[in-house]
Protein backbone atom coordinates (compact mmCIF):
# COMPACT_ATOMS: atom_id res chain seq x y z
CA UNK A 1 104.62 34.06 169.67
CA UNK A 2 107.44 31.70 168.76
CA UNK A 3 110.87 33.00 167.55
CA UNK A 4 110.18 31.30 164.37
CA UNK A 5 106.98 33.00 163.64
CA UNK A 6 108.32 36.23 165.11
CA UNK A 7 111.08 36.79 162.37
CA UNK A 8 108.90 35.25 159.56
CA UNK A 9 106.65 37.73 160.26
CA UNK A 10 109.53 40.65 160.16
CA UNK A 11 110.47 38.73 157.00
CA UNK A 12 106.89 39.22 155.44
CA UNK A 13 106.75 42.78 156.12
CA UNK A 14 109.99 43.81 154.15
CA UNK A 15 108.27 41.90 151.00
CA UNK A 16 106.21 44.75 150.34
CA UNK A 17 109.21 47.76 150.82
CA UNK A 18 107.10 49.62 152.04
CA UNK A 19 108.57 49.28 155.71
CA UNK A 20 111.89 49.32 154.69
CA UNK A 21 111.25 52.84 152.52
CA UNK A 22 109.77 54.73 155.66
CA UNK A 23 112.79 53.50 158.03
CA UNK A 24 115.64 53.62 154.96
CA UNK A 25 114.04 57.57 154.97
CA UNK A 26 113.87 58.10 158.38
CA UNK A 27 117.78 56.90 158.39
CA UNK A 28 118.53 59.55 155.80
CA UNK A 29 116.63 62.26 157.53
CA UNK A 30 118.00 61.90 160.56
CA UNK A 31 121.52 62.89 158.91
CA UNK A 32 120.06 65.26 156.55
CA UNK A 33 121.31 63.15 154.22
CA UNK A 34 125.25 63.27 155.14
CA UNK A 35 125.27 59.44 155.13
CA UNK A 36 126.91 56.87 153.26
CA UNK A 37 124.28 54.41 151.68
CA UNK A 38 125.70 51.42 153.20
CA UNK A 39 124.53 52.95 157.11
CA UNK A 40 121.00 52.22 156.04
CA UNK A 41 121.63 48.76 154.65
CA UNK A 42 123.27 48.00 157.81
CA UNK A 43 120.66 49.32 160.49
CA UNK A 44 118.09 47.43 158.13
CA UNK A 45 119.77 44.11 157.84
CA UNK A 46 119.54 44.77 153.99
CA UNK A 47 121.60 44.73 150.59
CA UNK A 48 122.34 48.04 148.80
CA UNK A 49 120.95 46.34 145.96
CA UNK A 50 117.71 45.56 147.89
CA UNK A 51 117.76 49.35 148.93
CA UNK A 52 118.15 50.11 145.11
CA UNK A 53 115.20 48.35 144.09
CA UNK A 54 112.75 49.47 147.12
CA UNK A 55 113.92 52.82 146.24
CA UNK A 56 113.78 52.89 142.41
CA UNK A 57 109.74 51.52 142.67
CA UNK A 58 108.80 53.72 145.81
CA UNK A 59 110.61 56.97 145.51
CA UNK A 60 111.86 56.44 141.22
CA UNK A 61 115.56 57.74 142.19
CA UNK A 62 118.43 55.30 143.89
CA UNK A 63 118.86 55.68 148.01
CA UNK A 64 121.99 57.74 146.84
CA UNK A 65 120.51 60.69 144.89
CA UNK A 66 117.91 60.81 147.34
CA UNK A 67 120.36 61.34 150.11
CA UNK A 68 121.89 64.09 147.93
CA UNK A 69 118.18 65.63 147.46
CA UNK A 70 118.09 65.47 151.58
CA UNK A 71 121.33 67.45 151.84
CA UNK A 72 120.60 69.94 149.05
CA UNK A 73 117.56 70.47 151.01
CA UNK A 74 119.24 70.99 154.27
CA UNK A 75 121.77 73.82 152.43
CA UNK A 76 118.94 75.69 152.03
CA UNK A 77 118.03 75.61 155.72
CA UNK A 78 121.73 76.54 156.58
CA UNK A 79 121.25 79.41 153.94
CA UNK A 80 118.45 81.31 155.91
CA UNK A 81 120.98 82.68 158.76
CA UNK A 82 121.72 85.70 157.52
CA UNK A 83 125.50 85.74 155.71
CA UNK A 84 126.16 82.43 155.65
CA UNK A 85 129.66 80.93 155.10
CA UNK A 86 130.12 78.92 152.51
CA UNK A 87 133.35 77.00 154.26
CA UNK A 88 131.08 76.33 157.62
CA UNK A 89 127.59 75.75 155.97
CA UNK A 90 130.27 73.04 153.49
CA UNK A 91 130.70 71.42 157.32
CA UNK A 92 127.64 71.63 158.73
CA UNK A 93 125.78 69.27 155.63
CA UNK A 94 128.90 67.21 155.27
CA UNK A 95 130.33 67.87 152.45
CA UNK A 96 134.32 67.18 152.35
CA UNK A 97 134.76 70.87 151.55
CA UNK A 98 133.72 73.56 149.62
CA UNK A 99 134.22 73.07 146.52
CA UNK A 100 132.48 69.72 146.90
CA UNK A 101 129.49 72.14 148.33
CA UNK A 102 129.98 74.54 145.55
CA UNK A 103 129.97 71.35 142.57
CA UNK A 104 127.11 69.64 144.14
CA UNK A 105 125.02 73.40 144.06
CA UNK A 106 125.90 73.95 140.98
CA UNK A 107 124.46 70.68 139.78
CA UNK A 108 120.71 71.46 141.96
CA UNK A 109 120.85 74.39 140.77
CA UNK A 110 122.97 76.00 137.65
CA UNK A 111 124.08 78.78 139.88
CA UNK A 112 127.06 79.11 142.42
CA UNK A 113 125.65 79.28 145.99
CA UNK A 114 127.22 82.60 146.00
CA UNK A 115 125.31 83.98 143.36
CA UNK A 116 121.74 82.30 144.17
CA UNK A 117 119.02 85.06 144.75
CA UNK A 118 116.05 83.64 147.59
CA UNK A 119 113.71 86.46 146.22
CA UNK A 120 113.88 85.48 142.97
CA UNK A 121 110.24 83.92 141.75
CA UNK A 122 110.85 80.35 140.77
CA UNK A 123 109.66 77.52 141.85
CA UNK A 124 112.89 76.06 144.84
CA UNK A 125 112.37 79.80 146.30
CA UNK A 126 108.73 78.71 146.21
CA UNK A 127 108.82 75.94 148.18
CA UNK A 128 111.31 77.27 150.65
CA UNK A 129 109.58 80.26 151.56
CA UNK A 130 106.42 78.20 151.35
CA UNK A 131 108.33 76.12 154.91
CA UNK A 132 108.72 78.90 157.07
CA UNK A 133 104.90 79.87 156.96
């Protein structure tokens, strides 16, 4: 294959998104989301905006909130040791510190992490307990 046709090809398969979504993802996964947007763009050889607009028609949210939804997620992993602290679990997903743990929660969630109940029936507790089976 010549080096032409090689990187026209690459070129070809980024039209669709659909390879850049499933590495731009694997990216964010692999921090549990604790990573600034331009990381991606730069392992990818692509624009933010270009990650904007794979994102918005493949996922419907921006790389960004997605991230977030990747760290929320991952808080509620650190929350299953028993007694978890708030200041450590804050360092553990990345956050700068707690309150910037506590805000972000709060927006997820309406509650303070403090005050969220896991055997309460709704649907996040649902899901989460639904991962350990």
């Amino acid at each position: 294959m010549e080096y032409n046709q090689f990187f026209g090809d690459l070129v070809k398969s980024f039209d669709n998104g659909q390879l850049l979504i499933d590495k731009a993802i694997d990216i964010i996964f692999k921090y549990n989301g604790s990573i600034e947007i331009n990381q991606p763009c730069k392992d990818l050889f692509t624009t933010e905006r270009q990650l904007q607009r794979v994102f918005k028609k493949y996922i419907g949210v921006p790389p960004k909130i997605y991230a977030r939804i990747i760290r929320f997620n991952y808080l509620f992993q650190l929350m299953k040791n028993p007694k978890p602290l708030l200041t450590q679990m804050a360092f553990d997903a990345g956050y700068y510190d707690q309150s910037h743990l506590v805000r972000n929660f709060k927006n997820f969630t309406g509650e303070e992490p403090s005050g969220y109940f896991f055997d309460e029936k709704n649907l996040a507790n649902f899901f989460l307990k639904k991962t350990d089976e």
